[in-house]
C-alpha atoms as a PDB file:
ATOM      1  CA  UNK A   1      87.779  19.595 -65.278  1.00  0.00           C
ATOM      2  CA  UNK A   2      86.070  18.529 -61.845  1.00  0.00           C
ATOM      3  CA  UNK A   3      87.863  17.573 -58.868  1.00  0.00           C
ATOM      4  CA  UNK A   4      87.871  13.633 -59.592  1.00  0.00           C
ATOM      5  CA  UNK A   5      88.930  14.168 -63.088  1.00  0.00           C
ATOM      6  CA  UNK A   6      91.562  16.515 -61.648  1.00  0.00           C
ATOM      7  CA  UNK A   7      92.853  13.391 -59.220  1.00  0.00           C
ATOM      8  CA  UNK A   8      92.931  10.813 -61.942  1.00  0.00           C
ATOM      9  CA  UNK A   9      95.229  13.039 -64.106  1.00  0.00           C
ATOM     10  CA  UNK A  10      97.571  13.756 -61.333  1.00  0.00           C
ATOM     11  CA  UNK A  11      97.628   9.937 -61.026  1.00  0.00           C
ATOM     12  CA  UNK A  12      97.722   8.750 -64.445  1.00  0.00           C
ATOM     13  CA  UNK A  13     100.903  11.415 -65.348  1.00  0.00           C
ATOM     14  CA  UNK A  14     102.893  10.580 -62.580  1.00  0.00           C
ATOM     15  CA  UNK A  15     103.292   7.049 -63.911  1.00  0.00           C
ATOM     16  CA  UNK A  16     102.903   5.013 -60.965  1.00  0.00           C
ATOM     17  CA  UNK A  17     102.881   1.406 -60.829  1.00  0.00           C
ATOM     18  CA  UNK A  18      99.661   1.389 -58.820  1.00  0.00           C
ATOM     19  CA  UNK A  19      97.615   2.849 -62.048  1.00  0.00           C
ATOM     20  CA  UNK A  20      97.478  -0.882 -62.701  1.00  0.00           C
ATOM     21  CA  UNK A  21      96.259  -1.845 -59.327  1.00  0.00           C
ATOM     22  CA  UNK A  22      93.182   0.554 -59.869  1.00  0.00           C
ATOM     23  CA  UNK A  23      91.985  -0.399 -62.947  1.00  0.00           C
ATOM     24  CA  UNK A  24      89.477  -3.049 -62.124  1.00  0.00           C
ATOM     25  CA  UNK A  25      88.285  -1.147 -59.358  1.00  0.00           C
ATOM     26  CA  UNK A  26      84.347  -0.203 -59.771  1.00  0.00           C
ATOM     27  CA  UNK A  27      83.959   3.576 -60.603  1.00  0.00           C
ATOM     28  CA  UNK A  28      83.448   4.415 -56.882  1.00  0.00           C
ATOM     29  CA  UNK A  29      85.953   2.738 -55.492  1.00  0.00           C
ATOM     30  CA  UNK A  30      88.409   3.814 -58.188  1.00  0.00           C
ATOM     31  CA  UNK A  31      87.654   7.809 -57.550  1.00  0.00           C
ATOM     32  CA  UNK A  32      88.141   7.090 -54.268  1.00  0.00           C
ATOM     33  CA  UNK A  33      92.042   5.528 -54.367  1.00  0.00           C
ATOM     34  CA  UNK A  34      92.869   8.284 -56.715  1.00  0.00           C
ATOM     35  CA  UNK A  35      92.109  11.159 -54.630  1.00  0.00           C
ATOM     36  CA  UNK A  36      94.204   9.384 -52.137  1.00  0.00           C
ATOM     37  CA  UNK A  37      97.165   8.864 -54.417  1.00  0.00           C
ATOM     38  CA  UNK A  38      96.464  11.903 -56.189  1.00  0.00           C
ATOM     39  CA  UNK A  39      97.204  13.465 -52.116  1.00  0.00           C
ATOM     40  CA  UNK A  40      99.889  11.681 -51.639  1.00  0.00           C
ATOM     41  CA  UNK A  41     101.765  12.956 -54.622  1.00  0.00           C
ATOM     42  CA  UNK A  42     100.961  16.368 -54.334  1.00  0.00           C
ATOM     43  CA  UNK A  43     102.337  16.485 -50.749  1.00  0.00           C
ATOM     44  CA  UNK A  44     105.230  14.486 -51.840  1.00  0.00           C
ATOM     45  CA  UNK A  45     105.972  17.184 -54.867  1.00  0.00           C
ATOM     46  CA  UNK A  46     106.528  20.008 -52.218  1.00  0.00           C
ATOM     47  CA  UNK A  47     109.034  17.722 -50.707  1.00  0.00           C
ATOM     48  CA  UNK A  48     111.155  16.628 -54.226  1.00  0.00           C
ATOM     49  CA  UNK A  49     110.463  20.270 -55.806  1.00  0.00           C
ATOM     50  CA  UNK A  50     111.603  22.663 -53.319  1.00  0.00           C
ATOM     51  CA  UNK A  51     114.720  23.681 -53.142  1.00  0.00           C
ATOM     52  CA  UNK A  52     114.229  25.526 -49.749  1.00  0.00           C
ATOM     53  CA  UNK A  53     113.196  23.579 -46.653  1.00  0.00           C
ATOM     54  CA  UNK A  54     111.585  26.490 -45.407  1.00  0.00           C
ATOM     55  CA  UNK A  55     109.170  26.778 -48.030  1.00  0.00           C
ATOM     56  CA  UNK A  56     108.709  23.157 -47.926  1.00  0.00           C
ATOM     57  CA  UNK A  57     107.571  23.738 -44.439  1.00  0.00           C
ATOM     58  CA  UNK A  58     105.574  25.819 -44.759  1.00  0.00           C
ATOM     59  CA  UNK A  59     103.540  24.449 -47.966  1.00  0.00           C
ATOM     60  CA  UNK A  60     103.444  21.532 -46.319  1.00  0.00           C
ATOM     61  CA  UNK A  61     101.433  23.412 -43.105  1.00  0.00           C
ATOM     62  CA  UNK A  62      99.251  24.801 -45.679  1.00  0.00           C
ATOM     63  CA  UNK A  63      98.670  21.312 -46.181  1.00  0.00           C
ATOM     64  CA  UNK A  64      97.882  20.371 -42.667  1.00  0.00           C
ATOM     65  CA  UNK A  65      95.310  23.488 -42.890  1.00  0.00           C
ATOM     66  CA  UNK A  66      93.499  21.663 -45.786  1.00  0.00           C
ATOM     67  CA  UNK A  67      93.110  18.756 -44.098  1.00  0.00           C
ATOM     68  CA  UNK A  68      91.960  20.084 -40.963  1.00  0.00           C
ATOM     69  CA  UNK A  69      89.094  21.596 -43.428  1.00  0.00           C
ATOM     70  CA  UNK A  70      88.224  18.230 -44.186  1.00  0.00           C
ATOM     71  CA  UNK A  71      85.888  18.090 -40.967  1.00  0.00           C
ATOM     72  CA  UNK A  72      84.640  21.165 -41.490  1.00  0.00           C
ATOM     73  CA  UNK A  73      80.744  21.406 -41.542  1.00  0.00           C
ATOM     74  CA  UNK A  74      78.880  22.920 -44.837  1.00  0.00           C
ATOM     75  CA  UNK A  75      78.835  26.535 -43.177  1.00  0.00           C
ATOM     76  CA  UNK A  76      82.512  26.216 -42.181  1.00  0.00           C
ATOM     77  CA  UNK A  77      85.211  27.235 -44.198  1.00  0.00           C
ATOM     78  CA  UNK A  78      85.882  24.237 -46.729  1.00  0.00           C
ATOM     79  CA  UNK A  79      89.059  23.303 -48.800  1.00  0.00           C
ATOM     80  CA  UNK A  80      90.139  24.551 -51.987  1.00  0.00           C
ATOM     81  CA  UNK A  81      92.692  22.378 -53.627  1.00  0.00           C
ATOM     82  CA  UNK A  82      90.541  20.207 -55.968  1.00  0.00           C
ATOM     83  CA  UNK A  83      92.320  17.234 -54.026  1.00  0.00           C
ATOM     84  CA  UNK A  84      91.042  18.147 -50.869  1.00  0.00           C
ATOM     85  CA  UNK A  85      87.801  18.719 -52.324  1.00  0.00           C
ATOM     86  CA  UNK A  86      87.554  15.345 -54.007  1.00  0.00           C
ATOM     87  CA  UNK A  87      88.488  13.799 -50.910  1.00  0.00           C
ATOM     88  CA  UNK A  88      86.418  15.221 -48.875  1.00  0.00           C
ATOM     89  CA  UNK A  89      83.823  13.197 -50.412  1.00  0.00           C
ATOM     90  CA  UNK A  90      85.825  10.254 -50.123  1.00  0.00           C
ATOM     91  CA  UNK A  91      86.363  10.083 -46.435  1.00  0.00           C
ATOM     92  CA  UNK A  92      82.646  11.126 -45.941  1.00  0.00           C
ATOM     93  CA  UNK A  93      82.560   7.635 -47.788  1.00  0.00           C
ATOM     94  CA  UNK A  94      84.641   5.646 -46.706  1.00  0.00           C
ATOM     95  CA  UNK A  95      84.763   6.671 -42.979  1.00  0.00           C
ATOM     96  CA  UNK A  96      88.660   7.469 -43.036  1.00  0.00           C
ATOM     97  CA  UNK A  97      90.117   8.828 -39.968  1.00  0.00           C
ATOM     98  CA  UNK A  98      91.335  12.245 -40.756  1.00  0.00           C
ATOM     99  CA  UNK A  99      94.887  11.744 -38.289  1.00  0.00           C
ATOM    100  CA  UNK A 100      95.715   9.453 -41.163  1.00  0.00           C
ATOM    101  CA  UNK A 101      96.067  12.490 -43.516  1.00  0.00           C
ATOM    102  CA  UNK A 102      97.957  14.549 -41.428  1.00  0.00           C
ATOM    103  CA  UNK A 103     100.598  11.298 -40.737  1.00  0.00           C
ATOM    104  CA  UNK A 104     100.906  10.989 -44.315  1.00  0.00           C
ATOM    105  CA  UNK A 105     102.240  14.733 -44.471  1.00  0.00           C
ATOM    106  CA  UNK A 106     104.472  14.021 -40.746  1.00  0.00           C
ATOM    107  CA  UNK A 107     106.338  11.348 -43.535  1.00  0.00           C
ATOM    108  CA  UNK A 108     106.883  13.634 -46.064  1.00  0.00           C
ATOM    109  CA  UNK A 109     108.369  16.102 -43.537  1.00  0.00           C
ATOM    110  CA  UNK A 110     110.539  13.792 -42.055  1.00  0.00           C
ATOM    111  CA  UNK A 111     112.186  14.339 -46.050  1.00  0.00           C
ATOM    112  CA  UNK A 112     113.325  17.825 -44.144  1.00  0.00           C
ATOM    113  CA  UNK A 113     114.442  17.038 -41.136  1.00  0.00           C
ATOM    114  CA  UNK A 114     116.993  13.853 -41.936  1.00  0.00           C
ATOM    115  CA  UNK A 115     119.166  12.797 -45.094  1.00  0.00           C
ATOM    116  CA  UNK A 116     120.046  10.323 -43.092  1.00  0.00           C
ATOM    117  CA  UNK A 117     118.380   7.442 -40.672  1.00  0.00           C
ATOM    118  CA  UNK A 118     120.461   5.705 -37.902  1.00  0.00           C
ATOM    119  CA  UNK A 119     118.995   2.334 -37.479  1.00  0.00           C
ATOM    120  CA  UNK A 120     115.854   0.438 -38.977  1.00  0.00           C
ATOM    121  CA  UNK A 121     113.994   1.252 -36.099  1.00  0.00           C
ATOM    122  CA  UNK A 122     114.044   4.882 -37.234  1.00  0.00           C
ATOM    123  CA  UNK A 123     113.397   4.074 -40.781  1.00  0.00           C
ATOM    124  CA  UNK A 124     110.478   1.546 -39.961  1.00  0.00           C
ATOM    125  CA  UNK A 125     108.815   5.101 -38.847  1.00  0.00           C
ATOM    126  CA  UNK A 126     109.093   6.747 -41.839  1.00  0.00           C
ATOM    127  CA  UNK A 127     107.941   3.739 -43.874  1.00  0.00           C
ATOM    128  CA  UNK A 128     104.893   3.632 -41.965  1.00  0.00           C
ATOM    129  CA  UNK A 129     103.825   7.099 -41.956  1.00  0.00           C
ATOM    130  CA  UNK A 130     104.731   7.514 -46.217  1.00  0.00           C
ATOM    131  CA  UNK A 131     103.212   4.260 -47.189  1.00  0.00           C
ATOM    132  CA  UNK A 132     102.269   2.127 -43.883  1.00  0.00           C
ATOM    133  CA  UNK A 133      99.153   4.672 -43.665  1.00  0.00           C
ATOM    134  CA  UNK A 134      98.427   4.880 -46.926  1.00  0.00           C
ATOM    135  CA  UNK A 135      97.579   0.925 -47.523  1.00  0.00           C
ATOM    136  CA  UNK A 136      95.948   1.562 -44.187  1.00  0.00           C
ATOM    137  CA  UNK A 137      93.644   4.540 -45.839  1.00  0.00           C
ATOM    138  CA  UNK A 138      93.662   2.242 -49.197  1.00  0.00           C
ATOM    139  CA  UNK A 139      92.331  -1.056 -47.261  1.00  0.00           C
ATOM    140  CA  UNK A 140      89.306   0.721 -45.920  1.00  0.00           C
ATOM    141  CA  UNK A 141      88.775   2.180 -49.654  1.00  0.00           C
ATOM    142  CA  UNK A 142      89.049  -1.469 -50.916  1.00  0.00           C
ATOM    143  CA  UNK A 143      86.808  -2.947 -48.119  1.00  0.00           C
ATOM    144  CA  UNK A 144      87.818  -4.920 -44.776  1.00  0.00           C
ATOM    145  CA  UNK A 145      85.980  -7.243 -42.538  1.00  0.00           C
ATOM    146  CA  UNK A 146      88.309  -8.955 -40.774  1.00  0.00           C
ATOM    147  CA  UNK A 147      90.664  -6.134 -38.651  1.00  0.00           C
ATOM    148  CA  UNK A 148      93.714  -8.429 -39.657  1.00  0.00           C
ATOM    149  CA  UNK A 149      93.424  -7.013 -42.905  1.00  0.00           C
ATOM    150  CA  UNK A 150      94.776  -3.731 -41.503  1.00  0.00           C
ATOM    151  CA  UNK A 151      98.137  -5.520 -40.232  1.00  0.00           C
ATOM    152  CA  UNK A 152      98.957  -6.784 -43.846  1.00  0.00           C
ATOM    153  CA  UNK A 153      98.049  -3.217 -44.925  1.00  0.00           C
ATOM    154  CA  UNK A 154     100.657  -1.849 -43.096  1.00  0.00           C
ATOM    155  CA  UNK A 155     103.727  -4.498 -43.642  1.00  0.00           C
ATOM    156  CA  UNK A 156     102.638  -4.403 -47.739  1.00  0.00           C
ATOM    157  CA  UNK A 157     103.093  -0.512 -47.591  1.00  0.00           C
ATOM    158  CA  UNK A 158     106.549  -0.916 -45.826  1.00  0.00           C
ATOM    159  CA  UNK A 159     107.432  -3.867 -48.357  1.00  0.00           C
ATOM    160  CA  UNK A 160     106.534  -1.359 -51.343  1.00  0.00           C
ATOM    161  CA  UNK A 161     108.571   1.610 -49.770  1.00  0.00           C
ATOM    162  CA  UNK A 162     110.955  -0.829 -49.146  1.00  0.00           C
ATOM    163  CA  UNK A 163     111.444  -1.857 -52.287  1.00  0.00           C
ATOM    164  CA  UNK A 164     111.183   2.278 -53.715  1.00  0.00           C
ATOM    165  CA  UNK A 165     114.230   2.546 -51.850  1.00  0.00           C
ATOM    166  CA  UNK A 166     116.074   0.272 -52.826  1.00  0.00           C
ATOM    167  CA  UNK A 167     115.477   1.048 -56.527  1.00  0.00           C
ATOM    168  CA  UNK A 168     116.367   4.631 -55.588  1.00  0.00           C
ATOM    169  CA  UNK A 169     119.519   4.367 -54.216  1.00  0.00           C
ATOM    170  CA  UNK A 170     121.358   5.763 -56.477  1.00  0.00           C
ATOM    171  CA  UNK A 171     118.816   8.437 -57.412  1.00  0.00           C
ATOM    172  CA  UNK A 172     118.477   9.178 -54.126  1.00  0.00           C
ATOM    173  CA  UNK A 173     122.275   9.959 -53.815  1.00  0.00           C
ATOM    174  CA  UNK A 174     122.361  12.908 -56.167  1.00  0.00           C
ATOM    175  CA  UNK A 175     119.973  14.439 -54.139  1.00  0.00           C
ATOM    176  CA  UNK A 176     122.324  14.245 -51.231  1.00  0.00           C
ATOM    177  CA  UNK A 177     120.388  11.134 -49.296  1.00  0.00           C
ATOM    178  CA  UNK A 178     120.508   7.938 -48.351  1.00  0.00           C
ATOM    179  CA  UNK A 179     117.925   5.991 -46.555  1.00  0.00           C
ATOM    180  CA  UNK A 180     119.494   2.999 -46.012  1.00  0.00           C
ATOM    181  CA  UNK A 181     120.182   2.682 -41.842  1.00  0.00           C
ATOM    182  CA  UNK A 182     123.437   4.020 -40.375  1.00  0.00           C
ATOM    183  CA  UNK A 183     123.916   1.237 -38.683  1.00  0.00           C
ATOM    184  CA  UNK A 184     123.263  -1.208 -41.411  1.00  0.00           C
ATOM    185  CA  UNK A 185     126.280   0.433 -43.477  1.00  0.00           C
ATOM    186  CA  UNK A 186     128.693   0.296 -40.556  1.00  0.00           C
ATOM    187  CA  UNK A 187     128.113  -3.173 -40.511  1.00  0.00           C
ATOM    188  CA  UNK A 188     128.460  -4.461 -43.954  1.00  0.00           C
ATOM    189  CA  UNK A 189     131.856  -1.411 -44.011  1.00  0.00           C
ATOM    190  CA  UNK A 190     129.910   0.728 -46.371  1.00  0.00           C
ATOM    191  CA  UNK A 191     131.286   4.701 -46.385  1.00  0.00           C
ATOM    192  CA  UNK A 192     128.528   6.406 -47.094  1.00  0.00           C
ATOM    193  CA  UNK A 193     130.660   8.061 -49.620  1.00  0.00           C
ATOM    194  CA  UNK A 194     130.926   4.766 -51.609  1.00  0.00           C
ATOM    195  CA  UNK A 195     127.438   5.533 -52.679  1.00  0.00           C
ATOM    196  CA  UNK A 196     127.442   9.166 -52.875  1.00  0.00           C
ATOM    197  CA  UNK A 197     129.734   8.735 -55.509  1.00  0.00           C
ATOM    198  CA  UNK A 198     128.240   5.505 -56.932  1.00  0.00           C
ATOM    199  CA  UNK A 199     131.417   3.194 -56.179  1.00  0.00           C
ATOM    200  CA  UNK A 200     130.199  -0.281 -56.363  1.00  0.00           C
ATOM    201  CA  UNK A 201     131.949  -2.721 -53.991  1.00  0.00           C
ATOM    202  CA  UNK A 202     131.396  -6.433 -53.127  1.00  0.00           C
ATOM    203  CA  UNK A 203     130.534  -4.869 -49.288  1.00  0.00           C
ATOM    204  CA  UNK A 204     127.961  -2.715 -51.074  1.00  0.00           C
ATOM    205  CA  UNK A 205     126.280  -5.255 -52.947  1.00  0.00           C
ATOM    206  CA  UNK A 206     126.253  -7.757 -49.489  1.00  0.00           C
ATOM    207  CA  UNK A 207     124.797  -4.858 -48.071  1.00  0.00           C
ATOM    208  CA  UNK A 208     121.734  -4.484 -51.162  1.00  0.00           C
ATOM    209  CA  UNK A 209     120.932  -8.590 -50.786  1.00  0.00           C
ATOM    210  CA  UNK A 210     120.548  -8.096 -47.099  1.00  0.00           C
ATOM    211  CA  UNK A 211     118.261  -4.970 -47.520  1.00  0.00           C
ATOM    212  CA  UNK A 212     116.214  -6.979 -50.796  1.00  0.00           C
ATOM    213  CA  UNK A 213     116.114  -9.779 -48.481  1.00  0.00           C
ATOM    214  CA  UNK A 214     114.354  -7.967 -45.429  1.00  0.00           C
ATOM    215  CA  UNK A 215     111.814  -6.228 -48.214  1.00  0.00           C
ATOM    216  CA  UNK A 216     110.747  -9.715 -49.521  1.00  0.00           C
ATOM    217  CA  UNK A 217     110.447 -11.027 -45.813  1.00  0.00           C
ATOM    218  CA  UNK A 218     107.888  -8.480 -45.358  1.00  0.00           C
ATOM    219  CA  UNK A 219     106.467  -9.395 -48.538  1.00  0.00           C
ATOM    220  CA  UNK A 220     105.725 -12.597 -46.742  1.00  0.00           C
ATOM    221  CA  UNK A 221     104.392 -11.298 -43.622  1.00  0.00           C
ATOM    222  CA  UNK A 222     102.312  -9.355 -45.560  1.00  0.00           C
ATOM    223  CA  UNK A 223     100.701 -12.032 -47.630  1.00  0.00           C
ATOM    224  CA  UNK A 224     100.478 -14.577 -44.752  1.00  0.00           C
ATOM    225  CA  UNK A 225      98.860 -12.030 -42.376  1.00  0.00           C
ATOM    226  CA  UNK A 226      95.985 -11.098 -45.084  1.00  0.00           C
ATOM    227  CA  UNK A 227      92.505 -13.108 -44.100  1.00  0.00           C
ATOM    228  CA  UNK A 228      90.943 -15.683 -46.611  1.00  0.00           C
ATOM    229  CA  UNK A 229      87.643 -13.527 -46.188  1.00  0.00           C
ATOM    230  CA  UNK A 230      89.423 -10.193 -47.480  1.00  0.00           C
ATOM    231  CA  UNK A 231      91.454 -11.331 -50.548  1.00  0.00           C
ATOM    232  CA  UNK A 232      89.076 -11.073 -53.417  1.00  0.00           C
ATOM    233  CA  UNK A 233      88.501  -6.891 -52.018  1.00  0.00           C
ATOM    234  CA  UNK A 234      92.197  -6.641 -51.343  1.00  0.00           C
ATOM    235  CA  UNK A 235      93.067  -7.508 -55.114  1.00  0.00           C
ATOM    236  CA  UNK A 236      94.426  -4.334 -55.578  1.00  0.00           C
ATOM    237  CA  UNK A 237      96.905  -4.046 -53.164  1.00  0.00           C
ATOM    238  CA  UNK A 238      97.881  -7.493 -54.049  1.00  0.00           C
ATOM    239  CA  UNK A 239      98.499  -6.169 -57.275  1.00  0.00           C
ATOM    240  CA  UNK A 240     100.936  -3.853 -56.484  1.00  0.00           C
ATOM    241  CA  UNK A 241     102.617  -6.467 -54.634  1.00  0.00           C
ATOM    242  CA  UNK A 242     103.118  -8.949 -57.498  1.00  0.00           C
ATOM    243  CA  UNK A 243     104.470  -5.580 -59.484  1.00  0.00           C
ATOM    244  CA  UNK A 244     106.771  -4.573 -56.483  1.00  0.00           C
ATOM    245  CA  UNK A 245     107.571  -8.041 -56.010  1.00  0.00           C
ATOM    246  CA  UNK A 246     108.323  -8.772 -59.515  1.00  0.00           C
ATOM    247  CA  UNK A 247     110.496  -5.480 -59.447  1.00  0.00           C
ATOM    248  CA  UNK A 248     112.561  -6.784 -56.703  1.00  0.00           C
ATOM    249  CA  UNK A 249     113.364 -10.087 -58.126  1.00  0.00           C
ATOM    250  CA  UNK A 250     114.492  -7.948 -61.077  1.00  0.00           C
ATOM    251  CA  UNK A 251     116.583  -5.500 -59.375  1.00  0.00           C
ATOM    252  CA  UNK A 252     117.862  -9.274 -57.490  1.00  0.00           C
ATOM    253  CA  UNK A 253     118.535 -10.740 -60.435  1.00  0.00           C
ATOM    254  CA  UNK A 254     120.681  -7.765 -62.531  1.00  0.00           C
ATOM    255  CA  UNK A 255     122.674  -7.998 -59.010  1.00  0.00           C
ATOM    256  CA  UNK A 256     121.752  -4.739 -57.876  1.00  0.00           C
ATOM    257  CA  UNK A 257     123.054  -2.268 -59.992  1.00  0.00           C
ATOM    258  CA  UNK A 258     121.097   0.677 -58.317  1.00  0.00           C
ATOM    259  CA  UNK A 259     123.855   3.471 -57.957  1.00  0.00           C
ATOM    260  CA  UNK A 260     124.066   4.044 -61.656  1.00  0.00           C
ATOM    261  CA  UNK A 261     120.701   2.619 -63.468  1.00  0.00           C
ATOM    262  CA  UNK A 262     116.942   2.547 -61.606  1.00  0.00           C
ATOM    263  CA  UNK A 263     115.254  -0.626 -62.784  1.00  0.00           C
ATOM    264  CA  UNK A 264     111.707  -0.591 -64.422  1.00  0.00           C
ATOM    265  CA  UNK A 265     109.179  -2.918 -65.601  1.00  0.00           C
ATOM    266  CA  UNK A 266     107.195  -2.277 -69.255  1.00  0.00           C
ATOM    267  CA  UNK A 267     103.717  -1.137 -69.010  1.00  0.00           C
ATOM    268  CA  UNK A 268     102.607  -4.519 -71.017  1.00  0.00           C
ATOM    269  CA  UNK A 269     104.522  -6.716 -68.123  1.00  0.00           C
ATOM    270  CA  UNK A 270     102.808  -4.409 -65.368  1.00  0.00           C
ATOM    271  CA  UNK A 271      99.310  -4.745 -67.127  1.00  0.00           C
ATOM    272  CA  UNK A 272     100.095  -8.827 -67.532  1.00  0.00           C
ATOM    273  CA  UNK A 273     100.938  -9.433 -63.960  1.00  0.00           C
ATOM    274  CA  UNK A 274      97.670  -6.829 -63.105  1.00  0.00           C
ATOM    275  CA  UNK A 275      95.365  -9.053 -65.161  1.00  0.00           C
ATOM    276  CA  UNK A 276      97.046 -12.297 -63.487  1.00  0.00           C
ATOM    277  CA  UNK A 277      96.876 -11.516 -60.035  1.00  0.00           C
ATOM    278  CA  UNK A 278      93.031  -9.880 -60.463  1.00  0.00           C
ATOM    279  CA  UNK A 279      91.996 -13.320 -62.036  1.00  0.00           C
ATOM    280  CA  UNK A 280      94.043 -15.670 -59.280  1.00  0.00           C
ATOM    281  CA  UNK A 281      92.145 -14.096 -56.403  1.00  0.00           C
END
């Protein structure tokens, strides 16, 4: 198994959503966004699979070392993950800046550091660095002429992780977190142990309209922000925001029962609005 094929297994078992996104991709192209993704989970697997922050840590600074060897010249040490070596032949590519990388793996740590975040402002942080920077990485992969393209890169990634966590409340609960603001649940007279322990109250479900609510308004921004000259190359991040989107109005409609059940569409519907949205733009 090569390097590439190593990246599009990693992808194709995790059973992402965004498998959809790359199939139309040409063969270039589509090497390319799985390395990425194929990154981004394997950094995001020391996180969920470690039971000791510590070791987190520290596999995590392996990481960074990896990535540093990205830059590194043919007579230079080089890196050794079959990830790292697929993508250094992406960013030789595609021209990605390398900080990108390491501010993908800054997100993840922030996983170590808080179970908890007091306000949006804090959150909007973490939603840029775990999936802001990665439809800023994925953009350049897909092809942008028009710089506004990077600006509804970043507010579809923070619509998408958005939307993650409000599936994943619940989930996210038995693992002793919750990413929904501080603040946000003092207002609406949330205790946090309401959804530690999965107690579903009228105040909790104001509380999951007003977060569904933000994460389709930057849905919007998003969309509107996107150039006319970008939107036939930016089909597949549009993609994964008419799955995301279609997710939400799901998770809307069943009146957002997250704390016991995690919503999911079927591969056909996933495929179907794939095949729609690739054909509309």
């Amino acid at each position: 198994m090569n390097n590439h094929d190593y990246c599009q297994q990693k992808v194709a078992e995790s059973g992402t959503s965004f498998y959809y996104a790359f199939l139309f991709l040409p063969p270039e192209k589509r090497q390319a966004i799985h390395a990425l993704y194929a990154f981004c989970r394997e950094v995001d697997d020391v996180v969920d699979e470690c039971e000791d922050p510590a070791i987190a840590a520290a596999k995590l600074n392996w990481w960074r070392q990896e990535v540093a060897l990205l830059a590194s010249p043919p007579d230079h040490p080089q890196p050794t993950h079959p990830v790292m070596r697929a993508l250094q032949e992406v960013r030789q590519r595609f021209d990605l800046p390398l900080e990108y990388f390491t501010e993908i793996i800054d997100g993840m740590a922030m996983d170590l550091e808080y179970s908890r975040y007091p306000d949006f402002k804090s959150l909007s942080l973490y939603c840029y660095r775990v999936a802001g920077v990665v439809g800023l990485l994925s953009a350049e992969i897909f092809g942008v002429t028009d710089r506004k393209t990077l600006r509804y890169a970043t507010e579809l990634g923070t619509a998408l992780q958005l939307t993650n966590i409000i599936r994943d409340v619940g989930e996210d609960a038995r693992r002793g977190r919750i990413y929904l603001p501080v603040d946000e649940l003092q207002r609406f007279n949330v205790p946090a142990a309401d959804i530690m322990n999965a107690r579903e109250t009228p105040a909790f479900l104001a509380l999951m309209q007003f977060q569904g609510e933000r994460a389709q308004s930057y849905y919007d921004k998003a969309l509107s922000t996107l150039p006319v000259t970008d939107r036939s190359a930016q089909r597949p991040g549009l993609i994964m925001a008419a799955v995301y989107r279609t997710l939400l109005d799901e998770i809307s409609k069943d009146g957002y029962q997250v704390l016991k059940q995690k919503t999911s569409l079927p591969p056909l519907r996933k495929l179907w609005l794939a095949l729609k949205t690739w054909f509309k733009y």
